[in-house]
C-alpha atoms as a PDB file:
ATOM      1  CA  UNK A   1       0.000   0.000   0.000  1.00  0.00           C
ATOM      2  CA  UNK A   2       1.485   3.044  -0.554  1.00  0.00           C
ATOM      3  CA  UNK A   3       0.661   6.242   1.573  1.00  0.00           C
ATOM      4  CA  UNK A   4       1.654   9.946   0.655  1.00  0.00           C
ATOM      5  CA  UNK A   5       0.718  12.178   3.315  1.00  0.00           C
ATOM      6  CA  UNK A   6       3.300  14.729   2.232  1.00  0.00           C
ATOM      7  CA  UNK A   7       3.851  15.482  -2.081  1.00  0.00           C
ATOM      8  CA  UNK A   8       6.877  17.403  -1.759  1.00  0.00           C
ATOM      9  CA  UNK A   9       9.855  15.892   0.066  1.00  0.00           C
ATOM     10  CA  UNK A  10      12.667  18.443  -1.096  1.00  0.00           C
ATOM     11  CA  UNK A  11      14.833  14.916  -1.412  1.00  0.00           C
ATOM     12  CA  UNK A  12      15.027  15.400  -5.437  1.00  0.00           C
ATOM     13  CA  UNK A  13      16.272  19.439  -5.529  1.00  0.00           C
ATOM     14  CA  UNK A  14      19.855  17.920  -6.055  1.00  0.00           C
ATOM     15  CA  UNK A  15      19.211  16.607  -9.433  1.00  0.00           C
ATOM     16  CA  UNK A  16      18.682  12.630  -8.044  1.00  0.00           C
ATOM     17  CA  UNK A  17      15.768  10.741  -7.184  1.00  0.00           C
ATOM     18  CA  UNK A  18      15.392   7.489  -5.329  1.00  0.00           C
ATOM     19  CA  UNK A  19      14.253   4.076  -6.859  1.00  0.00           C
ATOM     20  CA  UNK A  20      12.406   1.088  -5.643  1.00  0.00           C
ATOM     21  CA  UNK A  21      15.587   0.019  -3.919  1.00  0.00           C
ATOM     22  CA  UNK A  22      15.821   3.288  -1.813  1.00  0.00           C
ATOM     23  CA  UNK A  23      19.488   3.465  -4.127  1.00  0.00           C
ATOM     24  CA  UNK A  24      19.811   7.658  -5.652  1.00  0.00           C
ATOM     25  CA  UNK A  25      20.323   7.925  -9.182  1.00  0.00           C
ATOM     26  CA  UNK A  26      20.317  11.201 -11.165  1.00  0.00           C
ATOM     27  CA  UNK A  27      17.208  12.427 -12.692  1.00  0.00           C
ATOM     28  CA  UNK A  28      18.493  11.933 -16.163  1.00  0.00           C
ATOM     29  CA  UNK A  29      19.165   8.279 -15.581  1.00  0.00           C
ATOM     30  CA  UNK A  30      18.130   5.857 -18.295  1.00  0.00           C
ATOM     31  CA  UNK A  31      16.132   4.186 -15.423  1.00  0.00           C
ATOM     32  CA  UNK A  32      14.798   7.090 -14.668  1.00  0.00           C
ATOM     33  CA  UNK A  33      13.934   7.790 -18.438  1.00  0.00           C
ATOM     34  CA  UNK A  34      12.305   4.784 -19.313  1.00  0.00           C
ATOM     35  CA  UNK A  35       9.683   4.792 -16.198  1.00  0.00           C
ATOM     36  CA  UNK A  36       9.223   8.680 -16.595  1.00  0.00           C
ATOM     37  CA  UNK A  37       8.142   8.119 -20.252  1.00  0.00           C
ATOM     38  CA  UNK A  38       5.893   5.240 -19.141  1.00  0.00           C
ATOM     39  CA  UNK A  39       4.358   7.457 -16.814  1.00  0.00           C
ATOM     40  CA  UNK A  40       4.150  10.027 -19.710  1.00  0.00           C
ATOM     41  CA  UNK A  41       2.444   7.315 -21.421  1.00  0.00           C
ATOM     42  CA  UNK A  42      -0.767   6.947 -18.980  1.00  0.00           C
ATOM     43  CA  UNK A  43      -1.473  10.578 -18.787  1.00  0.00           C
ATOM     44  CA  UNK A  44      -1.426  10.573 -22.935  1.00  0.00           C
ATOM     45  CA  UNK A  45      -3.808   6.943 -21.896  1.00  0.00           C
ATOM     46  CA  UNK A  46      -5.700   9.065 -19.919  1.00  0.00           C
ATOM     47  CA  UNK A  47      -6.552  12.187 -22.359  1.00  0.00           C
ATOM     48  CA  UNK A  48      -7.313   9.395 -24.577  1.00  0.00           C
ATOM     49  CA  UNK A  49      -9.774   7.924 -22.475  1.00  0.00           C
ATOM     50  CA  UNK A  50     -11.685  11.137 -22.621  1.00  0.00           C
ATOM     51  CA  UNK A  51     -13.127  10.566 -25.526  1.00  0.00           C
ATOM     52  CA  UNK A  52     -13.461   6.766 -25.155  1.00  0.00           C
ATOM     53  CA  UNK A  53     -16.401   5.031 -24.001  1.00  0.00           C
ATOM     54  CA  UNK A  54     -17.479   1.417 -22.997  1.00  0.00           C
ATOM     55  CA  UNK A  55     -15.321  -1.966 -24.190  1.00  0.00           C
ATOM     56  CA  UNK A  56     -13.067   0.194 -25.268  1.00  0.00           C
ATOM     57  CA  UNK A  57     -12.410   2.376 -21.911  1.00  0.00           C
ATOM     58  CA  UNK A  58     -12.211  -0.457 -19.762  1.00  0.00           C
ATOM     59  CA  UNK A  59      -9.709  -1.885 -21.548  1.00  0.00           C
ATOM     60  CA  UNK A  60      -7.739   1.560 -21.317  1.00  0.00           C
ATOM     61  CA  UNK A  61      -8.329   0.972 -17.698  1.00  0.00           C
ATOM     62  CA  UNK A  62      -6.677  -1.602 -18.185  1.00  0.00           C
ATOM     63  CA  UNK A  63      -3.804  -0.161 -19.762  1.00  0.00           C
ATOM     64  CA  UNK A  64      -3.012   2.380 -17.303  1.00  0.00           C
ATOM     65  CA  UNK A  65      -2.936  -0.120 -14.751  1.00  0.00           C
ATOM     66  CA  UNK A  66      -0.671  -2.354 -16.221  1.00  0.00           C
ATOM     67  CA  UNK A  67       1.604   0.826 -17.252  1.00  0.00           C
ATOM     68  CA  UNK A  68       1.721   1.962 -13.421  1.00  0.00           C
ATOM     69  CA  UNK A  69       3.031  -1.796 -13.225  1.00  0.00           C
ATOM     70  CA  UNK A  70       5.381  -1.665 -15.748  1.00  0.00           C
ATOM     71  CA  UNK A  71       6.635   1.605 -13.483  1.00  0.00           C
ATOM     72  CA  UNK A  72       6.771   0.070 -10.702  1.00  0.00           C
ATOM     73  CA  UNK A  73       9.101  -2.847 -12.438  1.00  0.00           C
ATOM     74  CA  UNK A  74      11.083  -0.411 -13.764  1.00  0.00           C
ATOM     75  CA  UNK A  75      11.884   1.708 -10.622  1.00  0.00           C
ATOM     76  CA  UNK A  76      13.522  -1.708  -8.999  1.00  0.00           C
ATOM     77  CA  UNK A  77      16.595  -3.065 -10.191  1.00  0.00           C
ATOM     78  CA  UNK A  78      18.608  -5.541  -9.332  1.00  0.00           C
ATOM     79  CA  UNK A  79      16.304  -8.184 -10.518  1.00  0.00           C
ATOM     80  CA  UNK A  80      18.728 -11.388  -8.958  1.00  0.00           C
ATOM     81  CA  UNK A  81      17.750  -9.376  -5.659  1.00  0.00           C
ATOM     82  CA  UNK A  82      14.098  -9.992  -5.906  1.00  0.00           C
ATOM     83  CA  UNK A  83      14.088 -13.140  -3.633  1.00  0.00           C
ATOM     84  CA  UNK A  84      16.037 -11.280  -0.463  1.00  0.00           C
ATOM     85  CA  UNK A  85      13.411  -7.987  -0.537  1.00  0.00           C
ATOM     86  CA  UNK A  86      11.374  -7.041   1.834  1.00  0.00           C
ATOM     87  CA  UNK A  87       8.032  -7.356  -0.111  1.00  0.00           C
ATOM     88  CA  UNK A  88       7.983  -9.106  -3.497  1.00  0.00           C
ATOM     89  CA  UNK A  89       8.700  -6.717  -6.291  1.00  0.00           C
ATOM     90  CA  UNK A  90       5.968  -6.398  -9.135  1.00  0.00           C
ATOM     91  CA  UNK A  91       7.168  -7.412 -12.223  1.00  0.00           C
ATOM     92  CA  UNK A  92       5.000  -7.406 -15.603  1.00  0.00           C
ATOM     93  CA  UNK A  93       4.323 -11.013 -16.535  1.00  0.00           C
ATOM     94  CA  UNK A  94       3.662 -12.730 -19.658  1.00  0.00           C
ATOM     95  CA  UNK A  95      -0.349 -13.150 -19.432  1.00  0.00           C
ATOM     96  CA  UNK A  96      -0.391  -9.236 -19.508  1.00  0.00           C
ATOM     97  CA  UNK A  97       1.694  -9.538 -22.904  1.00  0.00           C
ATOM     98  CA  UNK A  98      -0.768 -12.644 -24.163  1.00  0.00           C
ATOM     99  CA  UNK A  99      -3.988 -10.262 -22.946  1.00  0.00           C
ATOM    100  CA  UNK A 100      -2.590  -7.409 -25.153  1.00  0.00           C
ATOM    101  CA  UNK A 101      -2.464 -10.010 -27.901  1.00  0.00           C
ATOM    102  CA  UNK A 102      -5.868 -11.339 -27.450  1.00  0.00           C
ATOM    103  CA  UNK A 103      -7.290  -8.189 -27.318  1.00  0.00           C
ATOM    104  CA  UNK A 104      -5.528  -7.130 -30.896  1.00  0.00           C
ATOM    105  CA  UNK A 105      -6.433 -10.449 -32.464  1.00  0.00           C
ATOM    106  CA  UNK A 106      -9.974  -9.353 -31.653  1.00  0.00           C
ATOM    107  CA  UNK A 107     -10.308  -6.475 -33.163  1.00  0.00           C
ATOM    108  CA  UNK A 108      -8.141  -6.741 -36.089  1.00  0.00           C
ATOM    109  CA  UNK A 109     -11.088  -8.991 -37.090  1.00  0.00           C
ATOM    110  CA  UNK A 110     -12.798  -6.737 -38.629  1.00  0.00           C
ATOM    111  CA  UNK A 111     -10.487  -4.444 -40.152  1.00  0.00           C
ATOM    112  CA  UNK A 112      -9.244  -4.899 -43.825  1.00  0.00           C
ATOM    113  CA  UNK A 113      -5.628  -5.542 -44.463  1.00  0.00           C
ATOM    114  CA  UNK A 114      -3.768  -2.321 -45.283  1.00  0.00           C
ATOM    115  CA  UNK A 115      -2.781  -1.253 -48.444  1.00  0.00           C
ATOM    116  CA  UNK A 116      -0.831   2.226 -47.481  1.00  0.00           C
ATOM    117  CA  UNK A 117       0.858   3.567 -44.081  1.00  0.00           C
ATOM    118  CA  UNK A 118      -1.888   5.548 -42.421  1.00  0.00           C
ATOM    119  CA  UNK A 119      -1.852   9.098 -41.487  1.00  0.00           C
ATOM    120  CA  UNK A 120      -2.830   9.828 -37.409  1.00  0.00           C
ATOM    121  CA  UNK A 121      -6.335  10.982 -37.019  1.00  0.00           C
ATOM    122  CA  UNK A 122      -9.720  11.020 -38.321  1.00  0.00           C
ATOM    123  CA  UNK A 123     -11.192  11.405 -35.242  1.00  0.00           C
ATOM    124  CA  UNK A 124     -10.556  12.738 -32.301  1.00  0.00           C
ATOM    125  CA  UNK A 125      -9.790   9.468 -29.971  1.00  0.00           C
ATOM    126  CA  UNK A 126      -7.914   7.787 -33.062  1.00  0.00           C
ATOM    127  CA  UNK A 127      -5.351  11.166 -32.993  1.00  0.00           C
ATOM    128  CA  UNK A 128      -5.150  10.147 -29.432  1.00  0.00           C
ATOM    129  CA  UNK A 129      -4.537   7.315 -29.345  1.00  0.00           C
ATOM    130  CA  UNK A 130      -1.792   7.395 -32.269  1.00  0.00           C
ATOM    131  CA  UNK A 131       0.014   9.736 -29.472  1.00  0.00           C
ATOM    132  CA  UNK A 132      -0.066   7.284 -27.002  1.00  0.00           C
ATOM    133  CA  UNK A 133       1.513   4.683 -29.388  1.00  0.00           C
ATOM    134  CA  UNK A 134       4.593   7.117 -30.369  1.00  0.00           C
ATOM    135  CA  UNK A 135       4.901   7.523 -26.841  1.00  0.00           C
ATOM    136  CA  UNK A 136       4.774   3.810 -26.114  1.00  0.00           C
ATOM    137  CA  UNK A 137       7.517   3.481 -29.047  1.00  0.00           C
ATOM    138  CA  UNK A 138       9.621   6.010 -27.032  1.00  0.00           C
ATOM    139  CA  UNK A 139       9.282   4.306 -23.845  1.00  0.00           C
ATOM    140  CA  UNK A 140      10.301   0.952 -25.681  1.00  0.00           C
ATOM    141  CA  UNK A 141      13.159   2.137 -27.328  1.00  0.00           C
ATOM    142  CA  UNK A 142      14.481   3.402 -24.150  1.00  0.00           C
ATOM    143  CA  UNK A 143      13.854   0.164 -22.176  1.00  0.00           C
ATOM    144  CA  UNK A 144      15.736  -1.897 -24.766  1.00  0.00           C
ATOM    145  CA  UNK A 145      18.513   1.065 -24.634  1.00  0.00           C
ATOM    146  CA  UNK A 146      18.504   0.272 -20.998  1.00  0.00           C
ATOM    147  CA  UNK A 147      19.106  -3.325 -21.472  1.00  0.00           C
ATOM    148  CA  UNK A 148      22.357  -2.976 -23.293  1.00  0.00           C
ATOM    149  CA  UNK A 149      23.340  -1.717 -19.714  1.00  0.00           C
ATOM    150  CA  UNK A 150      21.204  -3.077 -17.213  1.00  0.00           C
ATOM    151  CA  UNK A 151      19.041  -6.386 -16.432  1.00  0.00           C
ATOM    152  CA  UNK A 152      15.426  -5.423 -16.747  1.00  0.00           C
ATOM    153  CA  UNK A 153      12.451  -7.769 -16.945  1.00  0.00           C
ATOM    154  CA  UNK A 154      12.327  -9.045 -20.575  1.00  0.00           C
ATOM    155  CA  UNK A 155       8.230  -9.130 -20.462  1.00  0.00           C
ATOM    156  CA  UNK A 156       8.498  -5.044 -20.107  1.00  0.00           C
ATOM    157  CA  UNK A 157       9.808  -4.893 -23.446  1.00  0.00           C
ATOM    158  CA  UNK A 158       7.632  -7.737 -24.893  1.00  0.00           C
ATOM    159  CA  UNK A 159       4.385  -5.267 -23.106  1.00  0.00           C
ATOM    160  CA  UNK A 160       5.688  -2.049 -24.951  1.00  0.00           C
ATOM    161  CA  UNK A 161       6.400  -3.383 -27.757  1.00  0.00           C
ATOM    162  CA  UNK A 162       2.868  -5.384 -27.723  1.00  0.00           C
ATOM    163  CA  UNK A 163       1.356  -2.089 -26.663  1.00  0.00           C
ATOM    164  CA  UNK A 164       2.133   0.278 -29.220  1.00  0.00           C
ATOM    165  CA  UNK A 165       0.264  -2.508 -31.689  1.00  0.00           C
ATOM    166  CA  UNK A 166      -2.743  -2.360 -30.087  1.00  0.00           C
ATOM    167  CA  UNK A 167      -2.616   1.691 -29.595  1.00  0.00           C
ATOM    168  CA  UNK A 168      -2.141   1.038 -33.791  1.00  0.00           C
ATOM    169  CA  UNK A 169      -4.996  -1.267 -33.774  1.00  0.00           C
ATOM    170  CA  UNK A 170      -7.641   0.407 -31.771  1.00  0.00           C
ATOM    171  CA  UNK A 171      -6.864   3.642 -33.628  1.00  0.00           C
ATOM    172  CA  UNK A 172      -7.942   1.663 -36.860  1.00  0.00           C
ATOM    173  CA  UNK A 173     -11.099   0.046 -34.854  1.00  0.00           C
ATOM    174  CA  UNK A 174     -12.050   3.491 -33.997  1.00  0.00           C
ATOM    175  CA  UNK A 175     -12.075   5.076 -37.181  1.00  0.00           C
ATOM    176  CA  UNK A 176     -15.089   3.079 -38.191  1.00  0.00           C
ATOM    177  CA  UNK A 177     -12.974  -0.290 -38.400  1.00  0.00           C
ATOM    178  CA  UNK A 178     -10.455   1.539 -40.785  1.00  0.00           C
ATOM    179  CA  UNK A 179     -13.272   3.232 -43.012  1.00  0.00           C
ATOM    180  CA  UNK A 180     -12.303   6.958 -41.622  1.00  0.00           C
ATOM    181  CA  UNK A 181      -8.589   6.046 -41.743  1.00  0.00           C
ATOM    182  CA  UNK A 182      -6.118   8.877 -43.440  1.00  0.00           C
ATOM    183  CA  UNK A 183      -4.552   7.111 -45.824  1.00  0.00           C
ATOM    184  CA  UNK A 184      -0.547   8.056 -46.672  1.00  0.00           C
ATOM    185  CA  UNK A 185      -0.676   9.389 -50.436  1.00  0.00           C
ATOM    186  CA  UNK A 186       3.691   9.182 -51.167  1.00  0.00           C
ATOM    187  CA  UNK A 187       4.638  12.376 -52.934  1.00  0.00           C
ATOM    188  CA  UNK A 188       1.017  14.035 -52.936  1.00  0.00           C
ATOM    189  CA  UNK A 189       2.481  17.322 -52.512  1.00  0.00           C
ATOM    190  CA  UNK A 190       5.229  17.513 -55.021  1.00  0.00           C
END
């Protein structure tokens, strides 16, 4: 359970910030980087949501959950230590990566196979949610940046990576299952 009685704590104004572990890293950390654009990543989930409604928000719910998750995985290195801390760290797992896919699988269904790239929009939540996938593309990038010089928890980059599909997908769904999509026209304004 976690319990903030006080927001500010005047322990960052040096330029570091503490992790999981209680170890102080700077603020620019690649650590630091990857979970701060993950975090970046809900709030862009939850503009999105805005204009969502129904199936669709819950699973955004969803989303955001699993993304304050993949935070918290993030923020704790030191992955060999997991078995000697004092509460068990929360890791993403694979069944959130296989939910991601189910939930693609089911509504690529009725969307036609693409014959250009697609342009971000046409509508409001499809814009949205095109954001959220960039962002989810950032936050991946980073993550598998980090690996070259940390251990992190393979299924976070398995999630992003998963993720930033269905942010693809569900834009498509939304647009009147691809009907309303923008298509890419190469060279149109030669």
């Amino acid at each position: 359970m976690v319990v903030l009685n006080k927001i500010y704590t005047k322990t960052g104004d040096s330029g570091e910030t503490a992790l999981g572990n209680g170890a102080r890293v700077a603020k620019y950390s690649l650590r630091v980087s990857a979970y701060g654009t993950t975090d970046e990543l809900n709030s862009s989930v939850g503009v999105a949501r805005l204009y969502s409604q129904g199936d669709l928000d819950h699973l955004l719910s969803l989303i955001q959950n699993d993304l304050f998750d993949l935070g918290a995985d993030l923020c704790r290195p030191n992955m060999e230590l997991d078995a000697d801390a004092e509460y068990t760290p929360l890791r993403i797992i694979d069944s959130q990566v296989a939910r991601l896919e189910s939930e693609i699988d089911k509504m690529n269904e009725n969307l036609q196979s693409l014959r250009s790239f697609i342009l971000p929009g046409g509508s409001a939540l499809s814009a949205h949610l095109h954001i959220c996938r960039t962002v989810a593309r950032r936050a991946e990038r980073l993550c598998v940046e980090l690996t070259s010089v940390e251990q992190i928890n393979a299924d976070v980059v398995k999630y992003l990576n998963r993720l930033s599909d269905w942010f693809f997908v569900a834009a498509r769904t939304v647009n009147n299952n691809g009907k309303n999509d923008v298509l890419w026209i190469p060279g149109a304004n030669r």
